[in-house]
Protein backbone atom coordinates (compact mmCIF):
# COMPACT_ATOMS: atom_id res chain seq x y z
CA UNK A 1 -20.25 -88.41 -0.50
CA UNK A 2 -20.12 -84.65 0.28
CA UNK A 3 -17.56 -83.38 2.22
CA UNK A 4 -17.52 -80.38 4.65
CA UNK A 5 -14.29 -78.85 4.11
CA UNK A 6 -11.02 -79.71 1.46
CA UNK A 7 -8.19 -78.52 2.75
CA UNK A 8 -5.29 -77.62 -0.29
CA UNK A 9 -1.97 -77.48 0.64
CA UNK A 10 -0.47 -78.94 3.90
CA UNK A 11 2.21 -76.81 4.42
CA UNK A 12 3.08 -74.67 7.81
CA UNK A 13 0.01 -72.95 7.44
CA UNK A 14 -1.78 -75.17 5.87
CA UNK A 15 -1.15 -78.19 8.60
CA UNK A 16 -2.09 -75.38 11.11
CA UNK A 17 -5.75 -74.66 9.55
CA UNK A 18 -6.12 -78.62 9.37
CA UNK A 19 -5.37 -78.90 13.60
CA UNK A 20 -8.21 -76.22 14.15
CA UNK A 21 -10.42 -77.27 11.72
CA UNK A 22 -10.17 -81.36 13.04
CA UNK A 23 -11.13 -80.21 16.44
CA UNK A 24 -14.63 -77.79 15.26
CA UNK A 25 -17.90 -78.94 16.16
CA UNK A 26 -20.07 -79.36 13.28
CA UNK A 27 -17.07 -80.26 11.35
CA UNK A 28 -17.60 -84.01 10.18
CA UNK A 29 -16.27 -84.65 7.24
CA UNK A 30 -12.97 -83.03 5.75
CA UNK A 31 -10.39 -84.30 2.81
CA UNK A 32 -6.76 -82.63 3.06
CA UNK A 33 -5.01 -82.46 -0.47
CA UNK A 34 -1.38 -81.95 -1.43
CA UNK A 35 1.17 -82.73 -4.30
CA UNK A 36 3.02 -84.59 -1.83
CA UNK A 37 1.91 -87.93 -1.67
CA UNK A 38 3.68 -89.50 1.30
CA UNK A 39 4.36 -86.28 3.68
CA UNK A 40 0.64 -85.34 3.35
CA UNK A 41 -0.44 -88.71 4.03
CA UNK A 42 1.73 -88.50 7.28
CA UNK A 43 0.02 -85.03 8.34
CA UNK A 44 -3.02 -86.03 7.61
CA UNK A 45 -3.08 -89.38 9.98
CA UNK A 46 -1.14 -87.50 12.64
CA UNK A 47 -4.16 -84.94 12.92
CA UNK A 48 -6.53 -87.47 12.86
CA UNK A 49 -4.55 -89.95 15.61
CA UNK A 50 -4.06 -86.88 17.56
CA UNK A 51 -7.74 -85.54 18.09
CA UNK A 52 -8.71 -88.61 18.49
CA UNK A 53 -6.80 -88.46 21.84
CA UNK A 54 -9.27 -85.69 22.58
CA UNK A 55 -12.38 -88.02 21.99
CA UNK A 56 -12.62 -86.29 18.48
CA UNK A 57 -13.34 -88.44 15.30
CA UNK A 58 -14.27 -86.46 12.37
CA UNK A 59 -13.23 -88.81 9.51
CA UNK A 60 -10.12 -86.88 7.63
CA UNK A 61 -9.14 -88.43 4.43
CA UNK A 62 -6.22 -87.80 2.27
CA UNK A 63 -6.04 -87.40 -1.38
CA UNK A 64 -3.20 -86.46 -3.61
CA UNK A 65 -3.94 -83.19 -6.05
CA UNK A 66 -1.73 -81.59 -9.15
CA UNK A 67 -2.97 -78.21 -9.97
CA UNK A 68 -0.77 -78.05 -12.50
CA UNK A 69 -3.44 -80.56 -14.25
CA UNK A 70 -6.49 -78.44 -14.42
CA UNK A 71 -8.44 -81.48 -16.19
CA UNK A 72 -7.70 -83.88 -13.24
CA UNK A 73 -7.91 -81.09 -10.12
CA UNK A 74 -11.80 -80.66 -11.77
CA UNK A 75 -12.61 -84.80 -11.74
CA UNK A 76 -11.25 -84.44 -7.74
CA UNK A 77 -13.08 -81.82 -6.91
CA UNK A 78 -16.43 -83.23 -9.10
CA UNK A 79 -16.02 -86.36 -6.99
CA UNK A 80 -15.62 -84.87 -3.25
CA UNK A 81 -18.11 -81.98 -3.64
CA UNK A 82 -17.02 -80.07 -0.57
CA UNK A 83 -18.73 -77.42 0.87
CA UNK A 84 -15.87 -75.01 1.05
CA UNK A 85 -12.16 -75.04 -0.16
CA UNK A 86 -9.67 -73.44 2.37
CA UNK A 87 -6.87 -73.14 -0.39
CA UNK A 88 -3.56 -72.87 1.85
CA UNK A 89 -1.35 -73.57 -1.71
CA UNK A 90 1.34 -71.40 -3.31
CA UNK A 91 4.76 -71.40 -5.38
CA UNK A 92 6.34 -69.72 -2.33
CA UNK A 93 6.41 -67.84 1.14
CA UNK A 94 6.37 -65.04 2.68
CA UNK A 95 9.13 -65.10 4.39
CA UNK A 96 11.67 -66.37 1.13
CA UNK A 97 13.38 -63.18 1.19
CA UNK A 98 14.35 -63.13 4.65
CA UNK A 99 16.92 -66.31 3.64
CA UNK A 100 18.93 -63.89 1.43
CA UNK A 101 21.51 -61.83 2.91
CA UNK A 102 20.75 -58.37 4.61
CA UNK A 103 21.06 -56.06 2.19
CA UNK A 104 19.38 -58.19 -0.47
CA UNK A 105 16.53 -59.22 1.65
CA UNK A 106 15.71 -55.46 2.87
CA UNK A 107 15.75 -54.06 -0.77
CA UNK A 108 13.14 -56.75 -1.61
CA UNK A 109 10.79 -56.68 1.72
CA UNK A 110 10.49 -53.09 1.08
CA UNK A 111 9.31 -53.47 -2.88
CA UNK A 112 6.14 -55.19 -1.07
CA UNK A 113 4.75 -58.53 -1.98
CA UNK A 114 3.23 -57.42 -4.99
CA UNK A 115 5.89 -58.41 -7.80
CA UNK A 116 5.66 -62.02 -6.40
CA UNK A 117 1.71 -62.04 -7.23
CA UNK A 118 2.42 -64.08 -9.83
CA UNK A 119 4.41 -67.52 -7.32
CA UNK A 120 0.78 -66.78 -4.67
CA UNK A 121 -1.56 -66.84 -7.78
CA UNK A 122 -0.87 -69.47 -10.46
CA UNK A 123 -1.56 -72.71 -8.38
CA UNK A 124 -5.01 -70.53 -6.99
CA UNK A 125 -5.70 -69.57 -10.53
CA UNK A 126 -5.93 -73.45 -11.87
CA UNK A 127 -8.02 -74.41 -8.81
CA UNK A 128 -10.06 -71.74 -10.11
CA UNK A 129 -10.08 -72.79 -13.07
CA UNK A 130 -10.93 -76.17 -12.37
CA UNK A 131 -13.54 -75.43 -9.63
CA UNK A 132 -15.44 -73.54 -12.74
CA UNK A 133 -15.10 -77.05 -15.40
CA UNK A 134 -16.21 -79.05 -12.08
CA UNK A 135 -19.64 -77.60 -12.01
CA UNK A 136 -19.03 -77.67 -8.27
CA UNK A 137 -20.60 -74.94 -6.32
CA UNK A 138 -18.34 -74.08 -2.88
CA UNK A 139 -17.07 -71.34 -1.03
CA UNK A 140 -13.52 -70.74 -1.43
CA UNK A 141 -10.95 -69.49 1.32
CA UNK A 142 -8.02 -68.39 -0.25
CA UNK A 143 -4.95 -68.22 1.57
CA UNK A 144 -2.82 -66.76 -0.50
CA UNK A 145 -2.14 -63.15 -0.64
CA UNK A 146 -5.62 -62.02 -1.44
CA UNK A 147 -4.98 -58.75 -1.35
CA UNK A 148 -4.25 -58.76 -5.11
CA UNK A 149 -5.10 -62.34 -6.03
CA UNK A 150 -8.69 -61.94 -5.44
CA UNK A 151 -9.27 -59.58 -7.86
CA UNK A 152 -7.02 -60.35 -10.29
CA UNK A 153 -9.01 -63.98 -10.01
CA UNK A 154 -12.60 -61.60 -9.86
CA UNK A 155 -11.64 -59.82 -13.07
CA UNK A 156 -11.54 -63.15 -15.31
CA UNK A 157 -15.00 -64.49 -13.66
CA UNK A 158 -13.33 -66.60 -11.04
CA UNK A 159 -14.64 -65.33 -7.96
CA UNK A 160 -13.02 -65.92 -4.64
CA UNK A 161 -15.65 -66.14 -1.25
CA UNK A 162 -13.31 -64.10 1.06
CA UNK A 163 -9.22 -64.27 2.11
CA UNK A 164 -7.72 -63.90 5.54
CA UNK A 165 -4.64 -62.73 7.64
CA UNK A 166 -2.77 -59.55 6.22
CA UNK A 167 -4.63 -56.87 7.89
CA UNK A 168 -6.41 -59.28 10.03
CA UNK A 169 -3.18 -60.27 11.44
CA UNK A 170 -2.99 -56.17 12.66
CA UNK A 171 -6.41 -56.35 14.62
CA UNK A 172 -4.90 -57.81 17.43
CA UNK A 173 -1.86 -56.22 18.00
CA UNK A 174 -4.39 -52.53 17.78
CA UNK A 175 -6.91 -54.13 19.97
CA UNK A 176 -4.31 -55.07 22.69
CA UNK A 177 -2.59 -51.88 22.48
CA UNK A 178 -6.19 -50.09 22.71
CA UNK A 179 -7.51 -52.27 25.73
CA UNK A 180 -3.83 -51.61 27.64
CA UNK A 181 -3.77 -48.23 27.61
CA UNK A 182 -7.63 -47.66 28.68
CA UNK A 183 -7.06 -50.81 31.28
CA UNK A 184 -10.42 -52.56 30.16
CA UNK A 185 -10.80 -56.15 28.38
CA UNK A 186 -9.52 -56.38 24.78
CA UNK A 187 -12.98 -58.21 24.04
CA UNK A 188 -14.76 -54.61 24.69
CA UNK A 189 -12.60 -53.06 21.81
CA UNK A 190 -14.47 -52.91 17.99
CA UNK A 191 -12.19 -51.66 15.47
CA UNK A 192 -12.78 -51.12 11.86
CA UNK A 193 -9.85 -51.20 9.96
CA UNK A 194 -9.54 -50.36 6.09
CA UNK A 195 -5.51 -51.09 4.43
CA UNK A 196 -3.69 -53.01 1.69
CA UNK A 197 -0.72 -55.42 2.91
CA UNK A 198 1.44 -52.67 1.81
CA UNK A 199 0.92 -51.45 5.32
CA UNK A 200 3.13 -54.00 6.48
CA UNK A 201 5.32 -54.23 3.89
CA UNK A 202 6.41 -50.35 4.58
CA UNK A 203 5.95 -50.99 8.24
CA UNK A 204 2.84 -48.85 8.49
CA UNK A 205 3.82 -45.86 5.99
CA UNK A 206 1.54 -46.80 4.01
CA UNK A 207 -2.36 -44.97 3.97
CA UNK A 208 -4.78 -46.56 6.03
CA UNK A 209 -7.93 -46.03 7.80
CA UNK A 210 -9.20 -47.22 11.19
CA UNK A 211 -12.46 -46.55 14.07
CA UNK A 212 -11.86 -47.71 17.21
CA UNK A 213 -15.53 -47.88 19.27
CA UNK A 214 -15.53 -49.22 22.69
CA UNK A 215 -18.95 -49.62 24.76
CA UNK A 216 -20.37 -47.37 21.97
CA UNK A 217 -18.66 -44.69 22.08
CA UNK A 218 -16.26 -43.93 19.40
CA UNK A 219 -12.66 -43.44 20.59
CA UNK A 220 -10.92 -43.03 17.67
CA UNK A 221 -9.22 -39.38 18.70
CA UNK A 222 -7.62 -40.88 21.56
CA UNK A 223 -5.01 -43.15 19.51
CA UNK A 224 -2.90 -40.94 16.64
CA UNK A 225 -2.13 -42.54 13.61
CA UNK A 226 1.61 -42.63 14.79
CA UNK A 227 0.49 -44.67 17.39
CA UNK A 228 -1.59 -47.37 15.29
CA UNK A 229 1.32 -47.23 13.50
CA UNK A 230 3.62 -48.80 16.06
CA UNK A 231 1.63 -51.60 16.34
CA UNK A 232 2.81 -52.80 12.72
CA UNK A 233 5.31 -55.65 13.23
CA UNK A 234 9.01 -55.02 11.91
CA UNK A 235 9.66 -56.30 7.84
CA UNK A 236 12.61 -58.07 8.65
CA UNK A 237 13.59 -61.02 10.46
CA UNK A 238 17.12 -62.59 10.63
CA UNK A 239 17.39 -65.40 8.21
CA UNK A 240 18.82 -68.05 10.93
CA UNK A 241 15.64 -68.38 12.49
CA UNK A 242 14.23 -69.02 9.13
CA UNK A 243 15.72 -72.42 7.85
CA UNK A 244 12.50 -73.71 8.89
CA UNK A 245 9.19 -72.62 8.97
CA UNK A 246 8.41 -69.41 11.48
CA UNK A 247 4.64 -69.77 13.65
CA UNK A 248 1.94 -69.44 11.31
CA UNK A 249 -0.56 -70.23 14.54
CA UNK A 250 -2.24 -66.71 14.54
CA UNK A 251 -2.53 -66.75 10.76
CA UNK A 252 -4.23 -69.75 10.65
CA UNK A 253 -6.38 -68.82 13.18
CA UNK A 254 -7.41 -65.97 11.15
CA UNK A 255 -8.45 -68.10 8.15
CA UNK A 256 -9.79 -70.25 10.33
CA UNK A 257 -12.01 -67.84 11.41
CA UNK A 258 -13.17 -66.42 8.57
CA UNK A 259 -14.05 -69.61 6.92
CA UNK A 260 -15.94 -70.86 10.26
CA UNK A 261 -17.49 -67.64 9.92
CA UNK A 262 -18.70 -68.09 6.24
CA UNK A 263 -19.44 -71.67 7.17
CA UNK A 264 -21.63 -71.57 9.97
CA UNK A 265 -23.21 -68.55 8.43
CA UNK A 266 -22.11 -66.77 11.92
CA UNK A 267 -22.75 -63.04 10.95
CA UNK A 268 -19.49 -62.01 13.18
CA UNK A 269 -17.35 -59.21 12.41
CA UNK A 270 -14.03 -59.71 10.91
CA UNK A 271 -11.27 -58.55 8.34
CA UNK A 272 -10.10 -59.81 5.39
CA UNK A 273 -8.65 -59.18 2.06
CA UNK A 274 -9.98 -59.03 -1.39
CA UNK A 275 -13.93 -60.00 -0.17
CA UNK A 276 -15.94 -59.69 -3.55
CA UNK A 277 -12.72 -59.53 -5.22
CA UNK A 278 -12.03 -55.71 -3.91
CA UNK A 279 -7.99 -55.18 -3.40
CA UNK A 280 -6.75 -54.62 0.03
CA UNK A 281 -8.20 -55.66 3.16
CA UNK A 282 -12.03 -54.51 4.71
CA UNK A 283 -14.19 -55.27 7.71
CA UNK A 284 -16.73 -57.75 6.48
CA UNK A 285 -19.75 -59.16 8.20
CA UNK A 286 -19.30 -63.19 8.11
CA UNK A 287 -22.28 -64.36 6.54
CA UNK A 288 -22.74 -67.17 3.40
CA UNK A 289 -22.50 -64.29 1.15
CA UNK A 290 -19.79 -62.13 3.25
CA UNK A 291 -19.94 -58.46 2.88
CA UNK A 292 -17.89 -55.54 3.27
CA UNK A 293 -19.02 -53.28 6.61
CA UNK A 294 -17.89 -49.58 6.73
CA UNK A 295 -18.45 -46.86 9.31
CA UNK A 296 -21.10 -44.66 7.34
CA UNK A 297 -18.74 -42.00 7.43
CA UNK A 298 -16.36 -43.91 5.13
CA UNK A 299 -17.74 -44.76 1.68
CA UNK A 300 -16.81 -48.24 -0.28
CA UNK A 301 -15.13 -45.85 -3.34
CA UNK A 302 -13.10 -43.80 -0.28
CA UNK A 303 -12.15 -47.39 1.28
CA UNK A 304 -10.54 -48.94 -2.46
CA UNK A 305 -9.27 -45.52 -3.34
CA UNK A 306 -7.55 -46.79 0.32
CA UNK A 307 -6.52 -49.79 -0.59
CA UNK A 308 -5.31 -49.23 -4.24
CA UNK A 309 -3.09 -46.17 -2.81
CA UNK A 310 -1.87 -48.78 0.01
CA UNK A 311 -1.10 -51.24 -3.07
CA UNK A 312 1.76 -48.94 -4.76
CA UNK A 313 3.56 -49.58 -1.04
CA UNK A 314 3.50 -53.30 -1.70
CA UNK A 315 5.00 -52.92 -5.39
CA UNK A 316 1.73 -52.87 -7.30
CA UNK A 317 0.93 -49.82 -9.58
CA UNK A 318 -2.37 -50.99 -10.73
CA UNK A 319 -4.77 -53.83 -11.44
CA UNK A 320 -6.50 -53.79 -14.83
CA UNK A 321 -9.97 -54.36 -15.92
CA UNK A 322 -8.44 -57.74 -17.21
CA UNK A 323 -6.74 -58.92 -15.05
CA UNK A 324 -3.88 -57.89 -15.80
CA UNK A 325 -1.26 -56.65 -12.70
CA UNK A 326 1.39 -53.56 -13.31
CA UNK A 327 4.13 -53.58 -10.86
CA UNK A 328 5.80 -50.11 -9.62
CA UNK A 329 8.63 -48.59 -11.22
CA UNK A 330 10.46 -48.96 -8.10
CA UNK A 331 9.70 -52.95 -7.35
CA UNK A 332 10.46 -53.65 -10.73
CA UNK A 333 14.00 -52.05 -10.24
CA UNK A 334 14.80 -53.47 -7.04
CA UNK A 335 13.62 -56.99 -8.40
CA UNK A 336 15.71 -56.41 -11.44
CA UNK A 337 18.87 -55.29 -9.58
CA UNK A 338 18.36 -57.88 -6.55
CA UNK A 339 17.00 -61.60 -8.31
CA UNK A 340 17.89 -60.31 -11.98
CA UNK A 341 13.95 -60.63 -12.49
CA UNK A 342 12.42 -58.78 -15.37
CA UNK A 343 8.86 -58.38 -15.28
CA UNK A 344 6.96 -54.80 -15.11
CA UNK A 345 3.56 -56.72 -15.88
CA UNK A 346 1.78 -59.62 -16.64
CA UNK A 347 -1.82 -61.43 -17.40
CA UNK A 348 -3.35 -63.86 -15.62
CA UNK A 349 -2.85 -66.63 -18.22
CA UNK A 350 1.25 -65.93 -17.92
CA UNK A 351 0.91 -66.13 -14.22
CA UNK A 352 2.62 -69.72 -14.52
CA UNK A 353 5.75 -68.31 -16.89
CA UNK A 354 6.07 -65.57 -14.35
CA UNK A 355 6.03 -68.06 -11.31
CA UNK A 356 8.52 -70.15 -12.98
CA UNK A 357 10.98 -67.55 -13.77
CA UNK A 358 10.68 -65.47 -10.15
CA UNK A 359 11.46 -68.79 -8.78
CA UNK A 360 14.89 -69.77 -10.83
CA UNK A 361 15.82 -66.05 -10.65
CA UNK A 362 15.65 -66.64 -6.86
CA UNK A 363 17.25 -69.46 -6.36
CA UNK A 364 20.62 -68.31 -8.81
CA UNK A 365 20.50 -65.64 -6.05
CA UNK A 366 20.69 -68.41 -3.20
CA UNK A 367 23.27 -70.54 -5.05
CA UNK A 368 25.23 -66.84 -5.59
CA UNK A 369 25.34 -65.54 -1.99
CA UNK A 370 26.07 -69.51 -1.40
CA UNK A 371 22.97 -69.39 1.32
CA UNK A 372 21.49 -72.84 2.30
CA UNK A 373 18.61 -73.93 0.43
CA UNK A 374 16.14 -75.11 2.83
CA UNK A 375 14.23 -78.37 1.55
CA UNK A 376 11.22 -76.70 1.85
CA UNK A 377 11.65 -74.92 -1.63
């Protein structure tokens, strides 16, 4: 039988997605998926037991998944034939560097994401991978930083339908601040916003574009840059309230969204990262085959000239025809100094070797500073 939706990974985020995407209209048939056998069967009958208190009985199903085993992932996924994938796996979070100790933990926030591409992409890269020797044909929602795993994936023929949250997670916080200051509904505010994560990773430093258009009329010169600016959140967080896992309810919303979007074949406009495996984040029109919407004034070239400046704020130098991801001079140092990790660059196919060794590095760094290891590592 062919199912609507697989959910991958039923983590914070990923247990989110699964509450939003049990209670959709239209939405009969979904199969959550995790390494861990036991807790995911628990999630997974909690959701269902808990719409059902609602009136709501999609039938949710539970399998267990490896995507370590490529060969096996592919029989899964040639069995289920879903419709769409909303991949919420990964090797870590965003949030592991908060855990280390001040100092530590600021050096690395501000190196960006980008030198711990390769913990977001290896377990996206074998579903991939898999999806391609399944013969299946779905869209794929990829949670994990898209910004650079979506092209990196694009680059070696394993394309990726569209991403969410990272810049979409901005939207919000600019639309709020527009609609305050000119006292009118936040619903009446369209903004088109063009940036690479590395925007929030230097706390809006980073180059970025944005239109802000409200009943028409384009209102852009009202609202400096320093003021969009302010809207980005602050990098660090205090590691206490960390032990466990912070919200994640407005970033699964986002991914939510987008995959609705893509579902339903809506034709709304959103943001996401890496759509048609372009780096950084874009407006995009929510259809099937999502595309990338710009103001005419901005061309797609100006917009990933954007986004590939944007990059070098989040540690990443360059993406190569192949594949392959270079990681700033100054990430690599900080990494170096900070988890005694040494790696300037790698392929896609040593994306697993890199995971692996960013992870121990880490964790002699935990075990050093004698910081709790939360179980959820």
């Amino acid at each position: 039988m062919t199912r609507d939706v697989l959910i991958i990974g039923l983590g914070a985020l990923g247990s989110h997605i699964l509450e939003l995407i049990a209670t959709t209209p239209g939405i009969n048939n979904i199969v959550c998926a995790d390494v861990r056998d036991e807790e995911g069967s628990e999630i997974t009958g909690c959701t269902a037991r808990g719409v059902a208190q609602r009136g709501l009985y999609p039938n949710i199903e539970f399998r267990k998944i490896d995507l370590f085993d490529v060969k096996d992932t592919a029989e899964l996924l040639k069995e289920l034939e879903p419709r769409m994938i909303i991949n919420a796996s990964t090797l870590s979070t965003w949030w592991l560097p908060h855990l280390l100790p001040v100092e530590i933990s600021h050096k690395i926030l501000k190196a960006g994401l980008g030198p711990w591409t390769p913990t977001h992409l290896t377990l996206t890269y074998n579903l991939m991978k898999a999806l391609k020797k399944s013969g299946v044909e779905a869209k794929i929602i990829n949670c994990s930083y898209a910004d650079a795993v979506n092209p990196i994936l694009a680059r070696v023929g394993l394309p990726v339908t569209l991403g969410g949250g990272n810049l979409d997670l901005l939207t919000p916080r600019i639309k709020m601040y527009v609609a305050k200051k000119l006292g009118i509904p936040m619903r009446e505010v369209l903004l088109f916003l063009v940036c690479h994560h590395g925007v929030i990773s230097s706390v809006g430093e980073a180059p970025f574009y944005y239109k802000i258009v409200v009943r028409d009329k384009d209102v852009t010169s009202q609202f400096s840059i320093e003021e969009i600016r302010k809207t980005v959140p602050p990098l660090y967080r205090p590691a206490k309230a960390l032990m466990e896992a912070p919200p994640q309810y407005d970033i699964a919303q986002s991914f939510v969204k987008n995959a609705l979007g893509v579902y339903f074949n809506t034709g709304e406009l959103s943001h996401s990262p890496g759509p048609a495996g372009l780096p950084g984040g874009y407006p995009v029109r929510l259809t099937a085959e999502p595309q990338v919407v710009l103001p005419e004034e901005l061309t797609l070239d100006e917009a990933v000239r954007i986004n590939e400046h944007g990059g070098r704020w989040d540690g990443i130098e360059k993406i190569e025809d192949d594949g392959t991801l270079l990681v700033t001079d100054e990430a690599y140092n900080v990494l170096k100094e900070t988890l005694n990790y040494d790696c300037k660059k790698f392929k896609p196919e040593e994306t697993e070797k890199r995971a692996k060794e960013l992870i121990a590095c880490y964790k002699d760094t935990l075990k050093k500073h004698r910081v709790p290891m939360p179980d959820w590592i």
